[in-house]
Protein backbone atom coordinates (compact mmCIF):
# COMPACT_ATOMS: atom_id res chain seq x y z
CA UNK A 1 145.89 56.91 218.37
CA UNK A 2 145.04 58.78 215.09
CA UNK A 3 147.25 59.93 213.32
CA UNK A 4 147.94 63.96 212.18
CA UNK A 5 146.59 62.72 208.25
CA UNK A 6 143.72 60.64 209.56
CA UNK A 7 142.59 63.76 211.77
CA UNK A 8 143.16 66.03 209.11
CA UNK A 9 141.31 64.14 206.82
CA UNK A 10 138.23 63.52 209.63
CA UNK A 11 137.83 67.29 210.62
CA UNK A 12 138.18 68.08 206.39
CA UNK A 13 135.18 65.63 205.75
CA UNK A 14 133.20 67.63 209.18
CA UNK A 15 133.45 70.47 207.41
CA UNK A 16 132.90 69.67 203.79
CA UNK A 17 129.49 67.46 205.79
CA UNK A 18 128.57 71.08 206.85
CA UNK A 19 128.86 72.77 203.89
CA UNK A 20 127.08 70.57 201.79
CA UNK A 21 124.27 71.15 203.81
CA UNK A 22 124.14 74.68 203.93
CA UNK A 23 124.66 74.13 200.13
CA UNK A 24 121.09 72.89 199.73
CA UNK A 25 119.20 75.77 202.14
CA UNK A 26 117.52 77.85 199.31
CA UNK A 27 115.45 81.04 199.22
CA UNK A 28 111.81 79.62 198.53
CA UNK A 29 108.85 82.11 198.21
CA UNK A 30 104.79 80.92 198.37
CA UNK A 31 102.63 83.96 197.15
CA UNK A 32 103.41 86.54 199.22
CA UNK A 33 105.14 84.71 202.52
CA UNK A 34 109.01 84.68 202.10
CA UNK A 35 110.93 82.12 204.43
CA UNK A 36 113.96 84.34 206.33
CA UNK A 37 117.23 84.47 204.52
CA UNK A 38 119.95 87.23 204.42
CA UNK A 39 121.90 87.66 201.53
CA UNK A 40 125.37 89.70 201.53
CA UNK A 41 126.06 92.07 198.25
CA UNK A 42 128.97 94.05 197.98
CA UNK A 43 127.06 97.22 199.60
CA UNK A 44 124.11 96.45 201.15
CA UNK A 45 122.76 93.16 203.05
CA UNK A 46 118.99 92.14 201.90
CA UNK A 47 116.63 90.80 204.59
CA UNK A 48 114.01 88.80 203.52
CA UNK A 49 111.91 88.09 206.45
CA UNK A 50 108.27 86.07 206.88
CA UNK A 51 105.69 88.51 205.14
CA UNK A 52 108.03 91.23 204.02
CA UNK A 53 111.35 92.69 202.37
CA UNK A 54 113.57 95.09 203.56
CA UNK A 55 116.61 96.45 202.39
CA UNK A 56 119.63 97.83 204.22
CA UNK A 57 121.55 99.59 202.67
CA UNK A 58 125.16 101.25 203.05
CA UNK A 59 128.10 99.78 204.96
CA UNK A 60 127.90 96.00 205.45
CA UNK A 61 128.54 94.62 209.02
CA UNK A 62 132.04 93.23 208.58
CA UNK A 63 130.45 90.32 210.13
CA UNK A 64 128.04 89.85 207.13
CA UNK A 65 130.83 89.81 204.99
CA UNK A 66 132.47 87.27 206.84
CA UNK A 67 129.57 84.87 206.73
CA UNK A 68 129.20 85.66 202.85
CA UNK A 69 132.65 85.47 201.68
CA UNK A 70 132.73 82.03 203.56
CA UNK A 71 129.59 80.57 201.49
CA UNK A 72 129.45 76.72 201.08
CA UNK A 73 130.62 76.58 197.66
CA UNK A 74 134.19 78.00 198.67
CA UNK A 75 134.26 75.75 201.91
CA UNK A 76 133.45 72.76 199.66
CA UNK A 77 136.69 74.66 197.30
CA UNK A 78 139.17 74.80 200.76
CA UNK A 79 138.00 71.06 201.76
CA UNK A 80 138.85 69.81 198.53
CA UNK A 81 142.40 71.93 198.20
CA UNK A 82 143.21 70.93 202.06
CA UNK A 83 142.50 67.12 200.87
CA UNK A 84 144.66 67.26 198.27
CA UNK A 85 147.54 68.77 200.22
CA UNK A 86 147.00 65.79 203.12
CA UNK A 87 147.10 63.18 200.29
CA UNK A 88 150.39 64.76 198.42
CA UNK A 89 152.36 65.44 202.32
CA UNK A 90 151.14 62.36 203.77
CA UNK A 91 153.81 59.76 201.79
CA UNK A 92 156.50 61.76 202.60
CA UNK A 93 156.13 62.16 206.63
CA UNK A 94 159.09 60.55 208.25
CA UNK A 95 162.86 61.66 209.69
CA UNK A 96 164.15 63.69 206.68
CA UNK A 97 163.92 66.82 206.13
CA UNK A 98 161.48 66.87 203.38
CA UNK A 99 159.92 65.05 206.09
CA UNK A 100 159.90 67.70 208.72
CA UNK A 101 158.79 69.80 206.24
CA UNK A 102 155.38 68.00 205.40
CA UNK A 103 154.98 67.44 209.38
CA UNK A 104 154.95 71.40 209.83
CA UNK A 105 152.83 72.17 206.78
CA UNK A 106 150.03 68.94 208.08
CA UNK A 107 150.64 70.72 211.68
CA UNK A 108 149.82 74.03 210.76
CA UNK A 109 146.86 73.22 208.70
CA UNK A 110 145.47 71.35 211.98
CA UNK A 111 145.92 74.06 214.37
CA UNK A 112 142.75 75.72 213.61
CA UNK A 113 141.11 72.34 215.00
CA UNK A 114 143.08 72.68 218.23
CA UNK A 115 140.05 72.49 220.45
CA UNK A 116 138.74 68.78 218.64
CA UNK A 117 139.13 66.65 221.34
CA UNK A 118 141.03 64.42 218.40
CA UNK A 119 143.61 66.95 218.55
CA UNK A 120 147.40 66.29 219.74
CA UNK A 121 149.01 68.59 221.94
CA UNK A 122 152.21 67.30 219.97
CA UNK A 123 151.02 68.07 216.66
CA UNK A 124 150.81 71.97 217.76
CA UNK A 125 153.16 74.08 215.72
């Protein structure tokens, strides 16, 4: 059985994996053709689709703004934070209540992974 640290530490890799892909897709023009990309400003989302550019502007789908406030440079930011938390919680796991306290904290930063089949119903907060 894995543990709640080695799980953490599995799905944290996943996702840091992800992002440094999405890291390396890039906005490439030749002549005229444009490959598809959207990219999220404050006020206005920019398509760039195969032969042309269009702009639309005024209110941004909140859904844009999800996708762009969750680029691969701040994933890469949370993996690395949610690593170091793991590593400094991890020694102190055990029947005490410092260690209850690092349980709950590990626990609740699994519980967005609930549906990994890796997952323990008994780590659930």
């Amino acid at each position: 059985m894995t543990s709640l640290s080695e799980f953490l530490r599995a799905r944290i890799t996943e996702d840091e994996e992800v992002a440094r892909e999405a890291s390396r897709v890039r906005e490439t023009r030749t002549g005229d053709q444009w490959e598809r990309s959207v990219h999220v400003y404050e006020d206005e989302v920019l398509v760039v689709g195969a032969t042309e550019r269009s702009r639309l502007v005024g209110k941004v789908h909140r859904g844009a703004t999800h996708i762009a406030r969750h680029d691969p440079a701040r994933v890469l930011a949370e993996c690395e934070a949610k690593r170091r938390i793991v590593a400094d919680l991890a020694p102190f796991l055990g029947e005490t209540p410092l260690g209850y306290l690092a349980a709950q904290v590990l626990e609740d930063l699994a519980a967005p992974y609930a549906d990994h089949p890796d997952y323990q119903p008994e780590w659930r907060p």
